[in-house]
PDB file of N, CA and C in Angstrom:
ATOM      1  N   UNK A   1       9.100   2.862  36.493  1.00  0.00           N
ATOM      2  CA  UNK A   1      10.379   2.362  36.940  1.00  0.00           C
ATOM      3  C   UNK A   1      11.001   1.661  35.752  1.00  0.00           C
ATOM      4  N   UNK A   2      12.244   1.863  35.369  1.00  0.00           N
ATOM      5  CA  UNK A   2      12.859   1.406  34.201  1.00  0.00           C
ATOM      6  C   UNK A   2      14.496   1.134  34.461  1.00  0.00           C
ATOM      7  N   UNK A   3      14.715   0.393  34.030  1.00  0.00           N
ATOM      8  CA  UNK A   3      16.462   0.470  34.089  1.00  0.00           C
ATOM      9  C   UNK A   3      17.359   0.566  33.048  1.00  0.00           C
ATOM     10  N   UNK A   4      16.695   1.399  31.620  1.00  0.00           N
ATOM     11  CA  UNK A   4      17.455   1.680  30.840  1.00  0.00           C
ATOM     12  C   UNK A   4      16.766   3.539  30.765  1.00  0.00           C
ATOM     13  N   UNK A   5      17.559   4.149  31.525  1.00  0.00           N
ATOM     14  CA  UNK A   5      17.084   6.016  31.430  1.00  0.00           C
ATOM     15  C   UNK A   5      17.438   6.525  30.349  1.00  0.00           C
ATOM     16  N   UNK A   6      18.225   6.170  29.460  1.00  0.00           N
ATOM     17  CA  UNK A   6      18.482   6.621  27.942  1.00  0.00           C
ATOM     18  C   UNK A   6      16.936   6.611  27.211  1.00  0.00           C
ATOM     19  N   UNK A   7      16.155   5.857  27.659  1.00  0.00           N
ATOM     20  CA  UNK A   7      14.901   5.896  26.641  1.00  0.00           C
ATOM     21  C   UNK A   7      13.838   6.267  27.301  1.00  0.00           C
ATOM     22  N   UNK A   8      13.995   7.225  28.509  1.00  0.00           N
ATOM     23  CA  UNK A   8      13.288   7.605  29.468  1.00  0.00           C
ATOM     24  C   UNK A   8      12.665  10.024  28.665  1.00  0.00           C
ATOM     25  N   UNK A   9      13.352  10.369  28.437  1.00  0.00           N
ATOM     26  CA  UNK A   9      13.210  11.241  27.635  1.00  0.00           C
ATOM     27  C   UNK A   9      11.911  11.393  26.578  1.00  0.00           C
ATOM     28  N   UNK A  10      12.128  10.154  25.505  1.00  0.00           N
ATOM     29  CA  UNK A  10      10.634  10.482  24.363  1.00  0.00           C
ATOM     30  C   UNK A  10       9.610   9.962  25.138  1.00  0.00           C
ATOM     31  N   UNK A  11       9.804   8.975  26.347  1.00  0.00           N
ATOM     32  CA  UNK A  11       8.371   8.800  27.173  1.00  0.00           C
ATOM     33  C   UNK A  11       8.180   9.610  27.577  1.00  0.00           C
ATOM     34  N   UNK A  12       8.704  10.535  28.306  1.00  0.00           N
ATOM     35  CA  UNK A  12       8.378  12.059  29.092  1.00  0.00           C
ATOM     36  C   UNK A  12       8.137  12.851  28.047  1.00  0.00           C
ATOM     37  N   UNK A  13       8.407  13.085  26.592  1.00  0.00           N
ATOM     38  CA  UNK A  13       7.970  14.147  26.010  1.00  0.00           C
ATOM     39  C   UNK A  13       6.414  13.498  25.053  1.00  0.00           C
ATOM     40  N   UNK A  14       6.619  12.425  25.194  1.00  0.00           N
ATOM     41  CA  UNK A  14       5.413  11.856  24.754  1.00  0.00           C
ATOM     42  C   UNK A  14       3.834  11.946  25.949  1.00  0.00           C
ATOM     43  N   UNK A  15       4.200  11.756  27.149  1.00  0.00           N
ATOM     44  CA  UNK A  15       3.153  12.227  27.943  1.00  0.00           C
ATOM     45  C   UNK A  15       2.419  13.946  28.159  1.00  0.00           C
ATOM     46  N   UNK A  16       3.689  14.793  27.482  1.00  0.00           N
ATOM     47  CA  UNK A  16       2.924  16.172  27.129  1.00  0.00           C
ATOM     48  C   UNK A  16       2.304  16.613  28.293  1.00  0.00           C
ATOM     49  N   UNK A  17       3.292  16.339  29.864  1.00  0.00           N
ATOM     50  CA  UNK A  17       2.826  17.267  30.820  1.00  0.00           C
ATOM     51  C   UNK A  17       0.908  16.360  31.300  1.00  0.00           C
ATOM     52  N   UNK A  18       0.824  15.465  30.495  1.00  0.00           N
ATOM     53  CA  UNK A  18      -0.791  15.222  31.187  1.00  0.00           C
ATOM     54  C   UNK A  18      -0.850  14.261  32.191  1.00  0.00           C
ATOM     55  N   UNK A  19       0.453  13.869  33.031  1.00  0.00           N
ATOM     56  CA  UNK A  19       0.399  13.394  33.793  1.00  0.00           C
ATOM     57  C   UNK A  19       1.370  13.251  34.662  1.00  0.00           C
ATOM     58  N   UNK A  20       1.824  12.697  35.577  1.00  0.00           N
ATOM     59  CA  UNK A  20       3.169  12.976  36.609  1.00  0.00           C
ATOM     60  C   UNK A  20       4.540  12.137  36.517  1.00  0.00           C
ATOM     61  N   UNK A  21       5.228  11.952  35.644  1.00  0.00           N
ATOM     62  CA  UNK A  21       6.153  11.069  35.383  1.00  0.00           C
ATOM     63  C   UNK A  21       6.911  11.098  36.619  1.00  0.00           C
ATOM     64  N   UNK A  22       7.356   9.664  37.315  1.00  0.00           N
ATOM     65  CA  UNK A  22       8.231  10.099  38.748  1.00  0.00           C
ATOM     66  C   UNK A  22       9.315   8.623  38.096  1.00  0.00           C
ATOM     67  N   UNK A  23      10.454   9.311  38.385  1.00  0.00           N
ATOM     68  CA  UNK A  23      11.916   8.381  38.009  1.00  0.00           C
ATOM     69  C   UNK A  23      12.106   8.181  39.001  1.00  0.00           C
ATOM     70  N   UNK A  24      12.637   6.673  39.182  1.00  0.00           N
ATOM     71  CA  UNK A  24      13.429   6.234  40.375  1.00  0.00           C
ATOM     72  C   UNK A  24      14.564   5.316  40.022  1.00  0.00           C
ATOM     73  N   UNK A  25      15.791   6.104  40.768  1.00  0.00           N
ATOM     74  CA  UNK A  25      17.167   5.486  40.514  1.00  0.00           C
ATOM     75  C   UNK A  25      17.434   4.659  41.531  1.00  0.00           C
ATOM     76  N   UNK A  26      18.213   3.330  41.277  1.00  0.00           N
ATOM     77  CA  UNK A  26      18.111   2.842  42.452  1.00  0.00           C
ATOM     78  C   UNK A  26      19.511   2.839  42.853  1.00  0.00           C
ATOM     79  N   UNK A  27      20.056   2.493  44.057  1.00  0.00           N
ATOM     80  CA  UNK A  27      21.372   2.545  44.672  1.00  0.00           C
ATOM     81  C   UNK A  27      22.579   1.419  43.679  1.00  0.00           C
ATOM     82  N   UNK A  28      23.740   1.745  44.000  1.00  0.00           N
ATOM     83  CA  UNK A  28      24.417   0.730  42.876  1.00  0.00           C
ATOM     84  C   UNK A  28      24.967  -0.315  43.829  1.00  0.00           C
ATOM     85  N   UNK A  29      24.017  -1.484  44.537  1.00  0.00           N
ATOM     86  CA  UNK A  29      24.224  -2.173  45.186  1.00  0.00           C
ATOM     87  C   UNK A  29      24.188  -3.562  45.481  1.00  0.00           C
ATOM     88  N   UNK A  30      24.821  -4.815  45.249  1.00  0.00           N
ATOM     89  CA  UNK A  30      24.132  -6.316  45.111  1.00  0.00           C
ATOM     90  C   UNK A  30      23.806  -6.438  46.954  1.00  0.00           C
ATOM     91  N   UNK A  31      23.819  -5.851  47.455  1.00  0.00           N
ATOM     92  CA  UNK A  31      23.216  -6.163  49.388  1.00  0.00           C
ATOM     93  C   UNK A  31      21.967  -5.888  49.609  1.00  0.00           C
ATOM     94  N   UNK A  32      21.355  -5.092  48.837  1.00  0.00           N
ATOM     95  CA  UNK A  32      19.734  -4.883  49.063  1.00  0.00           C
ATOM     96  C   UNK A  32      18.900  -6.021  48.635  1.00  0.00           C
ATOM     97  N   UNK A  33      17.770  -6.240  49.480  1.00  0.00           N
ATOM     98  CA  UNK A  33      16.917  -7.434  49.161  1.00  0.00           C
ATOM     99  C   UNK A  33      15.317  -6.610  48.317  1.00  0.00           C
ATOM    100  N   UNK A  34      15.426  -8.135  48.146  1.00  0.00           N
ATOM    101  CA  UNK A  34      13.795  -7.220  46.657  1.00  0.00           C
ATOM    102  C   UNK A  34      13.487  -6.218  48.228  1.00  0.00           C
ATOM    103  N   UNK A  35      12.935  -6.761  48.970  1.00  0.00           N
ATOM    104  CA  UNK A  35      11.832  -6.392  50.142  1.00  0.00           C
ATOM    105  C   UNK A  35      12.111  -4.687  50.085  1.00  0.00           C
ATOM    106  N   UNK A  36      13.917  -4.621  50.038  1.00  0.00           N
ATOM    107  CA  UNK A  36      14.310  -3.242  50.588  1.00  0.00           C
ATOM    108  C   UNK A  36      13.924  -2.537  49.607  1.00  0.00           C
ATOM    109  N   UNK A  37      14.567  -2.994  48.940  1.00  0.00           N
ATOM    110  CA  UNK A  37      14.076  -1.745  47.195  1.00  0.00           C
ATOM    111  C   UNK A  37      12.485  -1.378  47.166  1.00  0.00           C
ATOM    112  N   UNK A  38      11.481  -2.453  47.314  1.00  0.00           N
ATOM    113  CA  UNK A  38      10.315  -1.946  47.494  1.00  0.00           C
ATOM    114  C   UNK A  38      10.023  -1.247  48.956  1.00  0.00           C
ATOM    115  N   UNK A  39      10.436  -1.142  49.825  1.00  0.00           N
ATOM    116  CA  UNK A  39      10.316  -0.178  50.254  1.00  0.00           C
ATOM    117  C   UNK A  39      10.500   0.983  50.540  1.00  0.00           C
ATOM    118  N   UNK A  40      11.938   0.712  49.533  1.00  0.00           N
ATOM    119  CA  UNK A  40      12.654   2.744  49.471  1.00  0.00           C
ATOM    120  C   UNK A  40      11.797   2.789  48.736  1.00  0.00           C
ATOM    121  N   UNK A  41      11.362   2.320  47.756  1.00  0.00           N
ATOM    122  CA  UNK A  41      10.292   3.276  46.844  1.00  0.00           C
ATOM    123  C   UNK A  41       9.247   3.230  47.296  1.00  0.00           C
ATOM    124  N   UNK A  42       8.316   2.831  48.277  1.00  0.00           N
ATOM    125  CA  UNK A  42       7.318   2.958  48.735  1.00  0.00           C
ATOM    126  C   UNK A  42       6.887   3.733  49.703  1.00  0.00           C
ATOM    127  N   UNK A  43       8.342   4.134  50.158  1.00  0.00           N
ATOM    128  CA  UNK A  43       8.653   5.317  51.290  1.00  0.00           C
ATOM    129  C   UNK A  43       8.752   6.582  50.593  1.00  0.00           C
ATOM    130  N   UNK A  44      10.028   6.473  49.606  1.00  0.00           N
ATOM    131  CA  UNK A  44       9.858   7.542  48.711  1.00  0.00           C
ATOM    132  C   UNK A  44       8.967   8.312  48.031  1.00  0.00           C
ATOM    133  N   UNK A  45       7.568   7.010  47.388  1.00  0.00           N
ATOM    134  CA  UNK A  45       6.511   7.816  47.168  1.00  0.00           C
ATOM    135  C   UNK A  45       5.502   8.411  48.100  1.00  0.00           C
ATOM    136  N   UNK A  46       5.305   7.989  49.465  1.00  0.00           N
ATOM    137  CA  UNK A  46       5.056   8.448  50.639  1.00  0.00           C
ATOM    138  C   UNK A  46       5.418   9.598  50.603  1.00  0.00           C
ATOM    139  N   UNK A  47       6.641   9.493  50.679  1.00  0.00           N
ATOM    140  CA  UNK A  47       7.330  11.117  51.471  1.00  0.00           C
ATOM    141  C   UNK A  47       7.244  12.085  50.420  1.00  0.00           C
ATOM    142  N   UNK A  48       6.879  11.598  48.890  1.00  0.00           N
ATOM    143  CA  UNK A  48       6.149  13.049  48.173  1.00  0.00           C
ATOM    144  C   UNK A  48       4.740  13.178  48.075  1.00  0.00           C
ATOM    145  N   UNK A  49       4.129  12.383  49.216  1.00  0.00           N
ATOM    146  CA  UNK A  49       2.532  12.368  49.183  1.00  0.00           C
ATOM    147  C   UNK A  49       1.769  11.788  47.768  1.00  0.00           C
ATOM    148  N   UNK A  50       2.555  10.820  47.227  1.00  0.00           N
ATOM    149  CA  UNK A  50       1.974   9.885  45.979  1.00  0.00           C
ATOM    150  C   UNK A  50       1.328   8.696  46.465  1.00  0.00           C
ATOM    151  N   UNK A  51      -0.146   8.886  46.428  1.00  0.00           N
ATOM    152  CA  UNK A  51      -0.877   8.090  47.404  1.00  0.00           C
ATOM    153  C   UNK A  51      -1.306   6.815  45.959  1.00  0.00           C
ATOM    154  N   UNK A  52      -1.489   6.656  44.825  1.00  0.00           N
ATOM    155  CA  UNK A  52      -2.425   6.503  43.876  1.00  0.00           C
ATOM    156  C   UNK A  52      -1.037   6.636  42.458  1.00  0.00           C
ATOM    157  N   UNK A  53      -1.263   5.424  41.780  1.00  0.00           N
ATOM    158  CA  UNK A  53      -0.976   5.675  40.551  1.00  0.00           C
ATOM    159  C   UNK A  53      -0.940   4.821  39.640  1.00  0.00           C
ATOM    160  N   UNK A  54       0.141   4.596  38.348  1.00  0.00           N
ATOM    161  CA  UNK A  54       0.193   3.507  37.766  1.00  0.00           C
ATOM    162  C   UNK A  54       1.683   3.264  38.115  1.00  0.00           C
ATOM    163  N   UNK A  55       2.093   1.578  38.160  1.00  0.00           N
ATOM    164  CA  UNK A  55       3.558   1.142  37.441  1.00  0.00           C
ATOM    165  C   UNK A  55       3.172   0.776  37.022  1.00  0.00           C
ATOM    166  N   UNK A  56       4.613   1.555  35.885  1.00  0.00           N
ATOM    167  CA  UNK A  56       5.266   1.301  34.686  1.00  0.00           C
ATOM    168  C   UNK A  56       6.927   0.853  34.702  1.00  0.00           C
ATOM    169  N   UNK A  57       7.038  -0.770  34.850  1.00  0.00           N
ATOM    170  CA  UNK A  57       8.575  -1.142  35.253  1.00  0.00           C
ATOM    171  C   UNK A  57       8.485  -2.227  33.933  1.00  0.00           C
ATOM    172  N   UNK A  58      10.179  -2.307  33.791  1.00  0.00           N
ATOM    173  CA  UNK A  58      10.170  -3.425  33.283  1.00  0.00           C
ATOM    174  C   UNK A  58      11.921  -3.290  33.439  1.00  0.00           C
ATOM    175  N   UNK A  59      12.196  -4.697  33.301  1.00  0.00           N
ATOM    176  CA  UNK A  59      13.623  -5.246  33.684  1.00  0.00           C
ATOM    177  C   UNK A  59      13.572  -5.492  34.899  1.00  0.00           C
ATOM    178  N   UNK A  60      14.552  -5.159  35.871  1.00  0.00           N
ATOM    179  CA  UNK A  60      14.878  -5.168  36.821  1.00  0.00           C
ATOM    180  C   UNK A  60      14.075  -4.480  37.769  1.00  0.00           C
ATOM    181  N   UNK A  61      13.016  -3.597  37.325  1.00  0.00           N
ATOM    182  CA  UNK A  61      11.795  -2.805  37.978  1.00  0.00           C
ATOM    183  C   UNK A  61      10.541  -3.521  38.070  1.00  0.00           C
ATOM    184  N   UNK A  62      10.582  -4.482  37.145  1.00  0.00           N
ATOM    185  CA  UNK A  62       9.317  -5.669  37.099  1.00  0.00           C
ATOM    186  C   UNK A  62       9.262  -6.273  38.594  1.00  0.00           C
ATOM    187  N   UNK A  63      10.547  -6.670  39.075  1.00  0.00           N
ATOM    188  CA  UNK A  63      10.434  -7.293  39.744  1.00  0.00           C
ATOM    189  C   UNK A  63      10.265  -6.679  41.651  1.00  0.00           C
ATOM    190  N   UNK A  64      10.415  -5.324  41.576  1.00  0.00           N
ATOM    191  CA  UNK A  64      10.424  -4.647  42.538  1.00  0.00           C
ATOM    192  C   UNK A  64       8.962  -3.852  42.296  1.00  0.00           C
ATOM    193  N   UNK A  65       8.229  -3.946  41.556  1.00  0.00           N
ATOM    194  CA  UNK A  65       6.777  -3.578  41.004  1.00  0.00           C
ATOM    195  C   UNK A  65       6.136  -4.797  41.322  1.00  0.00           C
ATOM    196  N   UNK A  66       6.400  -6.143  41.633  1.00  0.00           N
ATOM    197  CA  UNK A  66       5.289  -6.854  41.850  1.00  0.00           C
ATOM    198  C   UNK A  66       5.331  -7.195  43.033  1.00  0.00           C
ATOM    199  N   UNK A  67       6.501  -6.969  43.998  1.00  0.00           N
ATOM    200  CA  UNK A  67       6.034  -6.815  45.522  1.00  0.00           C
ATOM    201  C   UNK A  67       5.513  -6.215  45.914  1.00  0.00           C
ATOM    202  N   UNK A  68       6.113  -4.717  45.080  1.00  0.00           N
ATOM    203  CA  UNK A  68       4.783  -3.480  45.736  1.00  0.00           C
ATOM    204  C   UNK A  68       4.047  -3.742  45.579  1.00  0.00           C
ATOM    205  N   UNK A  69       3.496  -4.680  44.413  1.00  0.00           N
ATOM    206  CA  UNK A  69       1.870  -5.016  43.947  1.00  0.00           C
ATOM    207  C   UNK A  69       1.474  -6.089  44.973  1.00  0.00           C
ATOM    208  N   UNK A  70       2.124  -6.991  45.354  1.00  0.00           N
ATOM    209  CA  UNK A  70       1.969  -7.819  46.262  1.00  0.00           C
ATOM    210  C   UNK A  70       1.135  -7.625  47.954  1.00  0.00           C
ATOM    211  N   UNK A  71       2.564  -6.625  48.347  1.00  0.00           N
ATOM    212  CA  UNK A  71       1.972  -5.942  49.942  1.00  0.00           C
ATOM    213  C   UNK A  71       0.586  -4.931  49.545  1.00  0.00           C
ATOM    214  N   UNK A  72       0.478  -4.396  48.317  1.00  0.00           N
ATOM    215  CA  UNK A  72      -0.226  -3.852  48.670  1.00  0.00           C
ATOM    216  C   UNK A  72      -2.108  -4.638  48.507  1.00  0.00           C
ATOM    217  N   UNK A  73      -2.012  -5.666  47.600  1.00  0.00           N
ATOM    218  CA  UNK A  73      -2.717  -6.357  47.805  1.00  0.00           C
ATOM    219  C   UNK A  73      -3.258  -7.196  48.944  1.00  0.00           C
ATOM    220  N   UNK A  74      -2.088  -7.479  50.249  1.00  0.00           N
ATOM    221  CA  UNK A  74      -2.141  -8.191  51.214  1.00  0.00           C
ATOM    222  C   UNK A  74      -2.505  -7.194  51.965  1.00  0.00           C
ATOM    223  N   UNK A  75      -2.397  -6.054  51.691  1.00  0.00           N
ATOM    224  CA  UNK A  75      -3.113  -4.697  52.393  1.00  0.00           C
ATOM    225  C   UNK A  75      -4.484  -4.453  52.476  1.00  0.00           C
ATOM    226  N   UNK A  76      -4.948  -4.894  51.405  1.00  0.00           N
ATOM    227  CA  UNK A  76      -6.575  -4.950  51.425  1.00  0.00           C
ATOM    228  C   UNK A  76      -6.441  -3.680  50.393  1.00  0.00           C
ATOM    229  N   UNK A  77      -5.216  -3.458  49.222  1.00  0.00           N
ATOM    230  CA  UNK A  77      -5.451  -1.985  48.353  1.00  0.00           C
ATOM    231  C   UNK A  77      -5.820  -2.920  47.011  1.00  0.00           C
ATOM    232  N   UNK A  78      -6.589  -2.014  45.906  1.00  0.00           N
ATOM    233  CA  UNK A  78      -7.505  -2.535  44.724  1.00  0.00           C
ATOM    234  C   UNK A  78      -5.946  -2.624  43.738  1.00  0.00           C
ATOM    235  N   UNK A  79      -5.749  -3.460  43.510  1.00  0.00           N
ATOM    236  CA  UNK A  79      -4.530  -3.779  42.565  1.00  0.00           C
ATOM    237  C   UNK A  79      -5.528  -4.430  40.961  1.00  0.00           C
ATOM    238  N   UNK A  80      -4.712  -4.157  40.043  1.00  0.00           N
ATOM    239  CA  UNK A  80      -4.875  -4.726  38.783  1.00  0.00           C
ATOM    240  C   UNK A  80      -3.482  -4.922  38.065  1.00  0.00           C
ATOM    241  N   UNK A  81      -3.393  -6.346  37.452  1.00  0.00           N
ATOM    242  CA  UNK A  81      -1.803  -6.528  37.292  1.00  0.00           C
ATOM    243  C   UNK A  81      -1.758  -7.592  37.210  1.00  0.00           C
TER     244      UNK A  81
END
């Protein structure tokens, strides 16, 4: 998760296909709460059957990466972070 996609390109050609790069854009909105954003993306990765992975956020994705890290810790899931 990143919020500058201009520098999203040499990371994808730098991973060389050995792993699953997934982009997420977020809505252009000041009404959504952290809570919501982590859960469109937590739904979103659901609904492509992305059970397992790493974040990779920073900016404005940091902060919607450590709730997910949060619930999913209060979930009883193995977090490192």
């Amino acid at each position: 998760m990143h919020g500058d996609w201009t520098l999203i390109s040499s990371f994808r050609a730098a991973l060389n296909g050995r792993v699953r790069l997934v982009e997420i854009t977020y809505p252009r909105t000041t009404e959504w709460s952290l809570d919501r954003y982590a859960d469109t993306v937590t739904d979103a990765l659901s609904t492509h059957q992305i059970r397992e992975g790493w974040l990779l956020a920073e900016s404005f994705s940091s902060q919607v990466a450590w709730a997910i890290l949060q619930r999913a810790k209060e979930n009883g899931f193995h977090c490192e972070g």
